[in-house]
N, C-alpha and C. Protein backbone atom coordinates (compact mmCIF):
# COMPACT_ATOMS: atom_id res chain seq x y z
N UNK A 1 248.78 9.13 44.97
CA UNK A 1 247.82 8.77 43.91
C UNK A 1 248.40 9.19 42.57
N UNK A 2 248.73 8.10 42.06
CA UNK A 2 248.97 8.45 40.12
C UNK A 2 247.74 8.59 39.26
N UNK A 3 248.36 9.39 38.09
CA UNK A 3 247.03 9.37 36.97
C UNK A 3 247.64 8.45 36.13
N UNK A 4 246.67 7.83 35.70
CA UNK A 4 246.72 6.68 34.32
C UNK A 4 247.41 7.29 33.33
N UNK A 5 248.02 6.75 32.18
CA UNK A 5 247.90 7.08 31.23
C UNK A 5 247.10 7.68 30.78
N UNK A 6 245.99 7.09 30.72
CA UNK A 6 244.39 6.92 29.52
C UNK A 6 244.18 8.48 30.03
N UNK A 7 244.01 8.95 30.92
CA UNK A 7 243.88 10.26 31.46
C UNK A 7 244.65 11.62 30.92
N UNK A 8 245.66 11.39 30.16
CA UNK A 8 247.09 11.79 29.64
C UNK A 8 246.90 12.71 28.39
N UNK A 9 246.08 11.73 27.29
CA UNK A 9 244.94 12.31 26.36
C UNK A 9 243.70 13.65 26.41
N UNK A 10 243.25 12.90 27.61
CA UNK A 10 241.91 13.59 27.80
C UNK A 10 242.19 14.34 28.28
N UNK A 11 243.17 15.18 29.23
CA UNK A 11 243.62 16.07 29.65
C UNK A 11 244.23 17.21 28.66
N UNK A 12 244.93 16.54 27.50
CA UNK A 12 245.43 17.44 27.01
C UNK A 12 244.44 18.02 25.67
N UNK A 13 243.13 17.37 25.75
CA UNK A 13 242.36 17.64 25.03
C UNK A 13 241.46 19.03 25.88
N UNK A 14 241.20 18.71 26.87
CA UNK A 14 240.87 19.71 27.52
C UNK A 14 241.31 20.85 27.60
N UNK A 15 243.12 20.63 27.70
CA UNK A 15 243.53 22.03 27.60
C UNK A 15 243.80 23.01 26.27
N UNK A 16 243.36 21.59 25.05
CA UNK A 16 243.72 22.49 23.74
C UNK A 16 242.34 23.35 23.39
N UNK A 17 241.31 22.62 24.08
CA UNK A 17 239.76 22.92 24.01
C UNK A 17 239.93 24.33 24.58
N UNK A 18 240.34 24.52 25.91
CA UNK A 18 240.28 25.83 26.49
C UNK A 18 240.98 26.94 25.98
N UNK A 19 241.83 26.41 25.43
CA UNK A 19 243.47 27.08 24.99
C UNK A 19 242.43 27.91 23.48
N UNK A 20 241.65 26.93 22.74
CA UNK A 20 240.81 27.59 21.86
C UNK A 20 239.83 28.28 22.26
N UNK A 21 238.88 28.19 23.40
CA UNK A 21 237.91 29.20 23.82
C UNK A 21 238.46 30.17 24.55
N UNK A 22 239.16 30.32 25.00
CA UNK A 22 240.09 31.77 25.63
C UNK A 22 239.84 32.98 25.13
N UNK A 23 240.94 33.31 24.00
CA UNK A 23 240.81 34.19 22.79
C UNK A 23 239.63 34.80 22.78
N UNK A 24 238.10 33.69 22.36
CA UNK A 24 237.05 34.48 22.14
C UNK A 24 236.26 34.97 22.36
N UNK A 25 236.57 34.48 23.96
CA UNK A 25 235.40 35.04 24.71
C UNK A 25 236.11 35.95 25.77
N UNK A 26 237.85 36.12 25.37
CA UNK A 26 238.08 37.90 25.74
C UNK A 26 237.64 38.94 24.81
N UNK A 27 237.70 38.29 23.26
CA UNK A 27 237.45 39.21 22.90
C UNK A 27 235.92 39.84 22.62
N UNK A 28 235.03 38.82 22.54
CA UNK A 28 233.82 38.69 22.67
C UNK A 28 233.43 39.72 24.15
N UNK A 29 234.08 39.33 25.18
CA UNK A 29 233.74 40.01 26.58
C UNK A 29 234.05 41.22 26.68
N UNK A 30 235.42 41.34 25.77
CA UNK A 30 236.21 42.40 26.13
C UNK A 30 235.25 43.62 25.54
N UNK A 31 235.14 43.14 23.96
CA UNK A 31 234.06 44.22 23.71
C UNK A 31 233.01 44.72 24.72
N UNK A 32 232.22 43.62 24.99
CA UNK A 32 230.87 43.79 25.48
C UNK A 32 231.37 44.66 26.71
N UNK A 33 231.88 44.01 27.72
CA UNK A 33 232.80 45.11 28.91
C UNK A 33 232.84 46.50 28.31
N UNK A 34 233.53 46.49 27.30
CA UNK A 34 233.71 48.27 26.89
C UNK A 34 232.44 48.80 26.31
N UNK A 35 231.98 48.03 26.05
CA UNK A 35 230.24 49.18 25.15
C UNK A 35 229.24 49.20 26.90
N UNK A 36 229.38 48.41 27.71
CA UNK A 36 228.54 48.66 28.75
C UNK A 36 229.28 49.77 29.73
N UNK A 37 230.52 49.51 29.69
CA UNK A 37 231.16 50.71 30.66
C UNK A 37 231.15 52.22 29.82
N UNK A 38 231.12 52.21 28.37
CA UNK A 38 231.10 53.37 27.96
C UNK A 38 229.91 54.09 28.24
N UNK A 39 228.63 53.60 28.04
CA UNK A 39 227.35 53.74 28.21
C UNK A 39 227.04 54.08 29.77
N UNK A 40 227.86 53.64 30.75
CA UNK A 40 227.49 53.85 32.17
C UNK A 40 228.07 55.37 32.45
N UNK A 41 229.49 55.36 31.91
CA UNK A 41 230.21 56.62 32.09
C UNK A 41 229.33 57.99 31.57
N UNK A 42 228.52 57.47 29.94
CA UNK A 42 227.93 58.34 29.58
C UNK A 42 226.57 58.87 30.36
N UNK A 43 226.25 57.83 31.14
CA UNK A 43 224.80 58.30 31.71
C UNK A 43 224.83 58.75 33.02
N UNK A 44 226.20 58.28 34.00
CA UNK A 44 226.66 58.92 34.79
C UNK A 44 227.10 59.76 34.93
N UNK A 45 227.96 60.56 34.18
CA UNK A 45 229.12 61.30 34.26
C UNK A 45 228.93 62.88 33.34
N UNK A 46 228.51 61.82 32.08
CA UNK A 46 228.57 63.01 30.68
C UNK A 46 227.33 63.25 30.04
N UNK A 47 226.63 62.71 31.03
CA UNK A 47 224.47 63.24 30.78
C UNK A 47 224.61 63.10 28.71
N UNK A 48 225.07 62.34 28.25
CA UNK A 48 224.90 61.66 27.18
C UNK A 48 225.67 62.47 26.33
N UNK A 49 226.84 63.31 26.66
CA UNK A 49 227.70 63.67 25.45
C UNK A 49 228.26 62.82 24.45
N UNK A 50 228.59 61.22 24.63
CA UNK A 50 229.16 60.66 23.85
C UNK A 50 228.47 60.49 22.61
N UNK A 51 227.08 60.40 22.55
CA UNK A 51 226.33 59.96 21.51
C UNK A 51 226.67 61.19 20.21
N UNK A 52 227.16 62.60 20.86
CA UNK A 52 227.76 63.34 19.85
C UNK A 52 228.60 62.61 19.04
N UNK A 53 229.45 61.76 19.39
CA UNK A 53 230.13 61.06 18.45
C UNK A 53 229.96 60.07 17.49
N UNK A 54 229.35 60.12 17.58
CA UNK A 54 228.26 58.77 15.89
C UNK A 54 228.61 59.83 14.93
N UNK A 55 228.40 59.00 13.55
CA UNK A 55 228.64 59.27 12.41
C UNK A 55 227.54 60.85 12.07
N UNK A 56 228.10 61.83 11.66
CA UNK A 56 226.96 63.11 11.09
C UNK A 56 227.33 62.59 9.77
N UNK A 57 226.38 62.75 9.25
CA UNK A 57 226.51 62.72 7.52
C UNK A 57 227.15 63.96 6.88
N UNK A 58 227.79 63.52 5.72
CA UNK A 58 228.42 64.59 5.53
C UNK A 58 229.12 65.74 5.77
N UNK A 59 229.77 65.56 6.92
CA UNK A 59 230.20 66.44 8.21
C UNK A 59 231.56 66.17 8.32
N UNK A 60 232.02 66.79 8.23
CA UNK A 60 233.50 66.72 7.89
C UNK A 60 234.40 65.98 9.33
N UNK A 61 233.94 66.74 10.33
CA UNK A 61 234.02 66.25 11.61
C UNK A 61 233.40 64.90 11.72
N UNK A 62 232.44 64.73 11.19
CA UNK A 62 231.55 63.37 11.64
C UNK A 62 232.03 61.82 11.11
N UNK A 63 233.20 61.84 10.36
CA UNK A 63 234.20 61.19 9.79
C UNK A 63 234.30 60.18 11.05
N UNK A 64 234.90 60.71 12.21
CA UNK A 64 235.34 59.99 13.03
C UNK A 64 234.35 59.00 13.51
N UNK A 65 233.59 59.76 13.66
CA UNK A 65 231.73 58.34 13.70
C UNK A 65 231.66 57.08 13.32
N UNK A 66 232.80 57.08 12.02
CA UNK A 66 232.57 55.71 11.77
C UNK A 66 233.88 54.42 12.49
N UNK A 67 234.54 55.26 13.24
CA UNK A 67 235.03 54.72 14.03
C UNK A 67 234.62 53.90 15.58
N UNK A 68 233.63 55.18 15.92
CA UNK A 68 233.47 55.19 17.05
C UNK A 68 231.88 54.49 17.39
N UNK A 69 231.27 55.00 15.95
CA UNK A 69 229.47 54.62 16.14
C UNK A 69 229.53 53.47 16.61
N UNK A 70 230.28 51.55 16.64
CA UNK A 70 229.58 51.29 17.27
C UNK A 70 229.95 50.57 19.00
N UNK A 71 230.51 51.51 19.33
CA UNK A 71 230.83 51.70 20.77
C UNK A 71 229.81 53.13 21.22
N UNK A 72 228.99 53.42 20.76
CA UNK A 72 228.35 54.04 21.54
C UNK A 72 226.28 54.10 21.09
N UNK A 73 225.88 54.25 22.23
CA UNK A 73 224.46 53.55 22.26
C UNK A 73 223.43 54.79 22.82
N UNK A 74 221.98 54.50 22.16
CA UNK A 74 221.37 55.66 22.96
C UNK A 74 220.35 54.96 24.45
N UNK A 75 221.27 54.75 25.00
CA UNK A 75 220.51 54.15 26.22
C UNK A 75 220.49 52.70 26.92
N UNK A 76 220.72 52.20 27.82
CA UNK A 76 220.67 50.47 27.87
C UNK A 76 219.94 49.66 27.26
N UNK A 77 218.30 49.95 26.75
CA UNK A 77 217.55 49.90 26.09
C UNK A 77 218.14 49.09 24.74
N UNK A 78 218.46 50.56 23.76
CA UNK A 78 219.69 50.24 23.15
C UNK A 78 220.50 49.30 23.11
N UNK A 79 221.46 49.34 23.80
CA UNK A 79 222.74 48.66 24.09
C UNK A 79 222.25 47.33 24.21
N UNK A 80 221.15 46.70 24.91
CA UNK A 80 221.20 45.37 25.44
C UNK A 80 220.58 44.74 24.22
N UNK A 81 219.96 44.87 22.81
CA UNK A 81 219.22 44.91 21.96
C UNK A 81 220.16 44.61 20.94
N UNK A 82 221.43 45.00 21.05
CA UNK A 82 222.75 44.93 20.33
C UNK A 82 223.85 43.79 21.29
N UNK A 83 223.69 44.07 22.31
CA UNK A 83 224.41 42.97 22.87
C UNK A 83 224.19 41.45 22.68
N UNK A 84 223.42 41.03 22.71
CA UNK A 84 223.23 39.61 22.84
C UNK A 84 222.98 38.63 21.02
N UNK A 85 222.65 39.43 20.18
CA UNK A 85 222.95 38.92 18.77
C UNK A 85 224.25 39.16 18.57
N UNK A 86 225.10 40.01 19.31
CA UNK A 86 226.24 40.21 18.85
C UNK A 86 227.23 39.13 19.28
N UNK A 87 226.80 38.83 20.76
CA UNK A 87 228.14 37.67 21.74
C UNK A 87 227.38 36.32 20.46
N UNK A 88 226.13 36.12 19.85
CA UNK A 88 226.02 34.81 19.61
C UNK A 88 226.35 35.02 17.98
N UNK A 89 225.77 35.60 17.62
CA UNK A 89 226.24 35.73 15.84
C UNK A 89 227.92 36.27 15.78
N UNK A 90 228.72 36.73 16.79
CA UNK A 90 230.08 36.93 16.81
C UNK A 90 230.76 35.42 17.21
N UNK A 91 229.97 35.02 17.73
CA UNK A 91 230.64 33.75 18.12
C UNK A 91 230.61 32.53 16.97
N UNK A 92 229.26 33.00 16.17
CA UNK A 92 229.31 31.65 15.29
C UNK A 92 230.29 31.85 14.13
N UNK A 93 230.66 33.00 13.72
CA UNK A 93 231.40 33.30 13.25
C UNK A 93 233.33 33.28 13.33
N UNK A 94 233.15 33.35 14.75
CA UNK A 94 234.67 33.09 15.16
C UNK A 94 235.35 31.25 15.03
N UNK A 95 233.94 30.42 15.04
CA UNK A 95 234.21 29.54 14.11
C UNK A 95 234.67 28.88 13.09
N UNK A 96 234.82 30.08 12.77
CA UNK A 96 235.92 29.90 11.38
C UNK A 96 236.99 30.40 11.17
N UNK A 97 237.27 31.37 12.33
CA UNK A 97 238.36 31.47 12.95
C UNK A 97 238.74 33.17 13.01
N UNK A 98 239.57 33.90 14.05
CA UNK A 98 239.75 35.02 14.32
C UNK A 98 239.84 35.86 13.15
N UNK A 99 240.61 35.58 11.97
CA UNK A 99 240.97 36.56 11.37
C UNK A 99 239.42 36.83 10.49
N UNK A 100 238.62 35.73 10.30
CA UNK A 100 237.47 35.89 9.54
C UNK A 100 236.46 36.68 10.14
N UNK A 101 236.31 36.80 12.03
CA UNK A 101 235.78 37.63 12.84
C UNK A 101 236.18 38.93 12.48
N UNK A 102 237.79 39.21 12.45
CA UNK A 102 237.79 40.70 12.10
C UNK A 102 237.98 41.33 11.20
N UNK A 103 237.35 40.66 10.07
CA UNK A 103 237.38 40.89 8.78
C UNK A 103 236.12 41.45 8.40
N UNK A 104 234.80 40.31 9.33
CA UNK A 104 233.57 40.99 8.77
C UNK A 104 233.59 41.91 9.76
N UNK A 105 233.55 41.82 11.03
CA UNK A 105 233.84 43.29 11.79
C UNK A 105 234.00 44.60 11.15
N UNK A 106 235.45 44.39 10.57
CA UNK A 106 235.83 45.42 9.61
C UNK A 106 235.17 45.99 8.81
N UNK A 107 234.69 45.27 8.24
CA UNK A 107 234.27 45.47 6.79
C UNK A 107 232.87 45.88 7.08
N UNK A 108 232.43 45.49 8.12
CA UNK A 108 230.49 45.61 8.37
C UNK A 108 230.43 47.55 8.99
N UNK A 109 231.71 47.69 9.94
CA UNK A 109 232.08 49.23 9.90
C UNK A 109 232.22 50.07 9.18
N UNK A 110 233.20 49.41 8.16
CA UNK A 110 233.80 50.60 7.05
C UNK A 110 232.61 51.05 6.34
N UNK A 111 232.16 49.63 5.94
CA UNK A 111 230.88 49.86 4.84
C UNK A 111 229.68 50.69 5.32
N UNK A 112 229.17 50.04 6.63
CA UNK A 112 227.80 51.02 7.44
C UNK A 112 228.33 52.23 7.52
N UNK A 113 229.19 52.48 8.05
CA UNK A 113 229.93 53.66 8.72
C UNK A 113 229.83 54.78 7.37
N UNK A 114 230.43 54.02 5.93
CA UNK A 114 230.63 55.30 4.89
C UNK A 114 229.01 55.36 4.64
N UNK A 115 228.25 54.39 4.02
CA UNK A 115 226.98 54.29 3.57
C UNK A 115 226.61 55.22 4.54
N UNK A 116 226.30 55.46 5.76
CA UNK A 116 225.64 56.16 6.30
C UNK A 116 226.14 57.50 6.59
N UNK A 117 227.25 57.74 6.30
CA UNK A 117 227.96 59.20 6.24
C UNK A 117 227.45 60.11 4.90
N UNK A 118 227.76 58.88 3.53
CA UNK A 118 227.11 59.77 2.16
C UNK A 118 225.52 59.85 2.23
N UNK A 119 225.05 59.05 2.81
CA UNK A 119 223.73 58.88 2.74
C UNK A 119 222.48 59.21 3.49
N UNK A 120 222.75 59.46 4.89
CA UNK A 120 222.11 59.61 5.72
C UNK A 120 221.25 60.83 5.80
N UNK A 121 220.62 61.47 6.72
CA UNK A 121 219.58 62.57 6.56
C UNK A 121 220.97 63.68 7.13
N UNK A 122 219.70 64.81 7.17
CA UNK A 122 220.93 65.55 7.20
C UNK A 122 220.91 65.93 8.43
N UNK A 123 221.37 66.70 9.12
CA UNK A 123 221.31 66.84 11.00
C UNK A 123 221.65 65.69 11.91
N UNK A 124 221.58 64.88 10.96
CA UNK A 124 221.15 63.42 12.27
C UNK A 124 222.53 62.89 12.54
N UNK A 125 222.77 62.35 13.56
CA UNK A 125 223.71 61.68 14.26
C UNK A 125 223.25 59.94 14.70
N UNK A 126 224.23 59.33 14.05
CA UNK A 126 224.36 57.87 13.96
C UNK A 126 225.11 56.97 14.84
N UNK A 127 224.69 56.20 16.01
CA UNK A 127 225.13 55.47 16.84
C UNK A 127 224.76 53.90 16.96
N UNK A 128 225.49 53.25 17.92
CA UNK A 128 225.10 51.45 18.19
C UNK A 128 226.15 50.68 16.97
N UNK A 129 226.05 49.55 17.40
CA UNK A 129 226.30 48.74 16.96
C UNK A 129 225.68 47.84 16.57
N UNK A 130 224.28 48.38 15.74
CA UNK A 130 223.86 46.92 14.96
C UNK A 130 223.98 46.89 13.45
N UNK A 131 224.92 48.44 13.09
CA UNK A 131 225.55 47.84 11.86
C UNK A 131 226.07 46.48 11.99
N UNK A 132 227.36 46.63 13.03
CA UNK A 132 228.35 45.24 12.71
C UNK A 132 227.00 44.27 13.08
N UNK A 133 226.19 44.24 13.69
CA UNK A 133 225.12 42.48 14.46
C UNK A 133 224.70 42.56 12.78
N UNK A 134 224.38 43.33 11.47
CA UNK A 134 223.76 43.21 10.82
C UNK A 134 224.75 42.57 9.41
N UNK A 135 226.12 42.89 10.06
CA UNK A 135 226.94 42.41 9.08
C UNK A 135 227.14 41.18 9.61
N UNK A 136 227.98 40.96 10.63
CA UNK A 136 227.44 39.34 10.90
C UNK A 136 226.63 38.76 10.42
N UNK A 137 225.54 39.03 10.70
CA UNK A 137 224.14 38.19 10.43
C UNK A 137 224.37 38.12 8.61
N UNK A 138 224.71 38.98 8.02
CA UNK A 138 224.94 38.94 6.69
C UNK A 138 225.63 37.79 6.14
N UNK A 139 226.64 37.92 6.44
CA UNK A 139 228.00 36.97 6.23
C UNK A 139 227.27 35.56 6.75
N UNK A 140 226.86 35.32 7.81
CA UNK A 140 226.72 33.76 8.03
C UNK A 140 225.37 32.94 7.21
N UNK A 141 224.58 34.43 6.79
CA UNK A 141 223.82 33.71 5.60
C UNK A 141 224.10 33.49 4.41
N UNK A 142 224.83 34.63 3.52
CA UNK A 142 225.56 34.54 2.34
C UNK A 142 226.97 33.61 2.10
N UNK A 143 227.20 33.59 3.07
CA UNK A 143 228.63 32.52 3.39
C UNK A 143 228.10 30.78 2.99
N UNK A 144 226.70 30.62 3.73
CA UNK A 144 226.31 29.48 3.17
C UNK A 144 226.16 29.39 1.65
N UNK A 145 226.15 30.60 0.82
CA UNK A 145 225.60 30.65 -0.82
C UNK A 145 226.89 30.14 -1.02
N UNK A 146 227.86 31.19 -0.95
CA UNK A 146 228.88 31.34 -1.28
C UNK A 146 229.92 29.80 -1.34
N UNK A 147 230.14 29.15 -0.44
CA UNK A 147 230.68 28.35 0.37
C UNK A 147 230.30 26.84 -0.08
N UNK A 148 229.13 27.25 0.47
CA UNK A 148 228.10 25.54 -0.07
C UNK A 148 228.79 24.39 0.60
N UNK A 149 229.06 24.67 2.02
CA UNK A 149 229.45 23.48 3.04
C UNK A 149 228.02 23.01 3.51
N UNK A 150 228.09 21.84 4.03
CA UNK A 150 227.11 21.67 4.94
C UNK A 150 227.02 22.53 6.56
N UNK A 151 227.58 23.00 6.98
CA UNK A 151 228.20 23.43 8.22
C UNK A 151 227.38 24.11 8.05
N UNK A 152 228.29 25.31 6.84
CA UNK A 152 227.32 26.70 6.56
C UNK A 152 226.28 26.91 6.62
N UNK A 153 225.36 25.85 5.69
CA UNK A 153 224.17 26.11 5.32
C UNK A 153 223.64 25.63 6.87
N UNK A 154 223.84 24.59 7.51
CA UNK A 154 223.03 24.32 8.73
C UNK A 154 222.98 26.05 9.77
N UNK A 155 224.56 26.88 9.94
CA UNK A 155 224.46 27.35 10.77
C UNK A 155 223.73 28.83 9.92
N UNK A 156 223.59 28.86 8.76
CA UNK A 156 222.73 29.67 8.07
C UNK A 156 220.95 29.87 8.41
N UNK A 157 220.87 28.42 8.70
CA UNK A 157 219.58 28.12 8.45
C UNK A 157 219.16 28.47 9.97
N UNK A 158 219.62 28.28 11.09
CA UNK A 158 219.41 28.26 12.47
C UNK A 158 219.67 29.94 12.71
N UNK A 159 220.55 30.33 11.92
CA UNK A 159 220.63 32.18 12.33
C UNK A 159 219.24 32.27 11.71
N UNK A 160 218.96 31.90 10.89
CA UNK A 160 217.35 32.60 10.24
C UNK A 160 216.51 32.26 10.59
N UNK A 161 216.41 31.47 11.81
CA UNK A 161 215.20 30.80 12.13
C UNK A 161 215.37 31.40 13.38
N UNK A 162 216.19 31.67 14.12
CA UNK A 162 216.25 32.74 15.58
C UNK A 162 215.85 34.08 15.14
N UNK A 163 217.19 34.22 14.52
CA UNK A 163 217.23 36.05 14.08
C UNK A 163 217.04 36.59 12.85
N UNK A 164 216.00 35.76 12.09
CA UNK A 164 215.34 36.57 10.62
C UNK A 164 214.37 37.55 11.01
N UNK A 165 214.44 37.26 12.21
CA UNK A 165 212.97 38.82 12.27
C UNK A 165 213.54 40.15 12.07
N UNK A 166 215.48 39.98 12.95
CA UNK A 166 215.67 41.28 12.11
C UNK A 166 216.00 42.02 11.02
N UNK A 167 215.97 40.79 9.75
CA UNK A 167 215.89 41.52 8.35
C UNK A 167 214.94 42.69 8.52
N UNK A 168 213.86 43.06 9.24
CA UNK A 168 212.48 43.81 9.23
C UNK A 168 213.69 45.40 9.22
N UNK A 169 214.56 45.26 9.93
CA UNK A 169 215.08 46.05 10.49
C UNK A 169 216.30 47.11 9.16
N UNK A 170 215.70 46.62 8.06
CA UNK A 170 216.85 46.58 6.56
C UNK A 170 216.03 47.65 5.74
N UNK A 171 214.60 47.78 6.38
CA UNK A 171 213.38 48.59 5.68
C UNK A 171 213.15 50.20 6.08
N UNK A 172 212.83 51.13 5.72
CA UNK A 172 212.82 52.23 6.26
C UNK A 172 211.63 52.40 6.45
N UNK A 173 211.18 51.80 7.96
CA UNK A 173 209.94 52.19 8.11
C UNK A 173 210.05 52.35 10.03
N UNK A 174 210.66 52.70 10.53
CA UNK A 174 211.22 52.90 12.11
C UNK A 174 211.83 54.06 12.20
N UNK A 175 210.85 54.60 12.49
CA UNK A 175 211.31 56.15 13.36
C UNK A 175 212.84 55.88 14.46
N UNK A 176 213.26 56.72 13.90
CA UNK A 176 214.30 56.79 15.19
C UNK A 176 215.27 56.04 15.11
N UNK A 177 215.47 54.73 13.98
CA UNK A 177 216.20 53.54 13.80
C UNK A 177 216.86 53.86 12.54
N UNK A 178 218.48 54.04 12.90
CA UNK A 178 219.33 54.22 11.41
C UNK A 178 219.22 52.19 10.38
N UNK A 179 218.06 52.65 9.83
CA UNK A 179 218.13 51.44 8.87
C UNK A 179 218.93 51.23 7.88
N UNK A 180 219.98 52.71 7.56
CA UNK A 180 220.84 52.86 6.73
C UNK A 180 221.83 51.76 7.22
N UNK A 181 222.52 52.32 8.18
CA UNK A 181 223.00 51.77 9.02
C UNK A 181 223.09 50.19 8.86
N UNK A 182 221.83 49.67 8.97
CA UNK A 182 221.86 47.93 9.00
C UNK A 182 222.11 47.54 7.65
N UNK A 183 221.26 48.20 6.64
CA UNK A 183 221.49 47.76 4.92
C UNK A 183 222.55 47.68 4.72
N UNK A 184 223.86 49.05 5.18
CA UNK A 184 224.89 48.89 4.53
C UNK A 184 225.75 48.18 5.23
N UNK A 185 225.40 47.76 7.04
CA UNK A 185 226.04 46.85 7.56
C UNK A 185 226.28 45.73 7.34
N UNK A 186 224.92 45.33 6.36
CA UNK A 186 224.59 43.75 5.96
C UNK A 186 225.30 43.83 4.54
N UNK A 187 225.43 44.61 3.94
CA UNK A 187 226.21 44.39 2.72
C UNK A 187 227.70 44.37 2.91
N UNK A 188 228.15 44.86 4.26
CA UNK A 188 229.47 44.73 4.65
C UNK A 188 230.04 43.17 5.05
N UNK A 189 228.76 42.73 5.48
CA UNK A 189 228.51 40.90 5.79
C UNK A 189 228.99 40.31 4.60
N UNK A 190 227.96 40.96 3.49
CA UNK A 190 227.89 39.73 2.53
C UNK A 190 229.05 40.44 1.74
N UNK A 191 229.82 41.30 1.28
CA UNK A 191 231.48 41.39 0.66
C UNK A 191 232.08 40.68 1.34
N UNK A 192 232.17 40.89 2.85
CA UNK A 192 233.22 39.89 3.54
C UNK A 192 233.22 38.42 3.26
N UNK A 193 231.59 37.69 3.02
CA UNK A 193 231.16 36.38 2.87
C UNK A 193 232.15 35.99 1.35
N UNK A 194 232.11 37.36 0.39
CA UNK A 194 232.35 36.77 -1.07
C UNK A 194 233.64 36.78 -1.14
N UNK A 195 234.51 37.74 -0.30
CA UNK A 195 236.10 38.40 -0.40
C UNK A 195 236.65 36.77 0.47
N UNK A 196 236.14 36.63 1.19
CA UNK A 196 236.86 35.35 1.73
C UNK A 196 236.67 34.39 1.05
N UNK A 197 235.51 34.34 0.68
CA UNK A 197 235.29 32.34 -0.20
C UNK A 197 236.48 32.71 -1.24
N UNK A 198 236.17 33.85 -2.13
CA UNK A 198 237.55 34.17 -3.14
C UNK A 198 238.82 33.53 -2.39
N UNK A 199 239.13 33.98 -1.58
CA UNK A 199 240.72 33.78 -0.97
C UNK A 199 241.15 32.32 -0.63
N UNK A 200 239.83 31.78 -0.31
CA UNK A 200 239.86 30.53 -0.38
C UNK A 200 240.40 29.41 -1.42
N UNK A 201 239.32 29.70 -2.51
CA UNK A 201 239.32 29.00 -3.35
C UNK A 201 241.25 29.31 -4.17
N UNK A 202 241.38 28.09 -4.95
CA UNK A 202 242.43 27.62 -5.39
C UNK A 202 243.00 28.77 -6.31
């Protein structure tokens, strides 16, 4: 049995299709894999020592926090609350391609991570990852200002119509919830949104 020609195409469309979803959903997975196995180890193993490692404010030691805060979670609870805005608002974002993923990544860390080191209360220890879900979410709304594609603004408009409820989450009114954390995560969104259209443009 031979394949057609006509088949010849469509085949190799398939494999450039896959050849592009690969990449992002190791790295998309790969994360998610490591924040759920860290969290198991911690509740198994280390009766919740890791959460020592989030950002302390002003703590000379607590520096490293902003490395680490958001690989670590207070509970599955937690964790699963951060997981799933993250695989879909990481994904709409990788849309525009890897290096723009780890740019707001970056930048949604550095920024939450310091904001909440100078700023934070004092004693308290800072964990999760919904700085970066909050810098994402930043970037794919301000990216539409910025940008002024049609793309943008459509996939702007559909993040805010799923996940605008968690702007609520930008307010300091949640016990127990580093809102620092999200404000300065989301402002890490929207530099990344303005630092790239810059680089863009001519």
């Amino acid at each position: 049995m031979t394949n057609s020609s006509s088949d010849i195409p469509i085949r190799n469309r398939f494999v450039t299709l896959s050849s592009q979803i690969k990449t992002p959903l190791i790295i998309l997975g790969g994360f998610v894999v490591l924040v759920w196995l860290l969290e198991l180890i911690d509740w198994l193993i280390l009766d919740g020592a890791l959460d020592g490692l989030g950002v302390k404010p002003r703590s000379f030691s607590g520096l490293k926090g902003i490395l680490f805060m958001p690989f670590l979670h207070n509970g599955f609870g937690h964790l699963l609350s951060n997981t799933i805005p993250f695989i879909v608002l990481g994904a709409l974002v990788m849309l525009s391609g890897l290096n723009t993923f780890f740019t707001v990544v970056g930048l949604s860390m550095l920024v939450s991570g310091v904001g909440v080191w100078l700023l934070g209360g004092a004693n308290s220890v800072h964990i999760g990852a919904s700085g970066v879900v909050f810098g994402l979410f930043g970037f794919l709304l301000t990216r539409a200002y910025f940008e002024r594609s049609i793309s943008a603004i459509v996939i702007a408009f559909a993040v805010l119509v799923f996940y605008g409820g968690i702007l609520w989450g930008l307010l300091p009114f949640w016990l127990g919830v580093s809102w620092l954390g999200h404000l300065f995560g989301f402002a890490g969104g929207v530099i990344a949104a303005y630092w790239l259209n810059k680089r863009r443009q001519p």
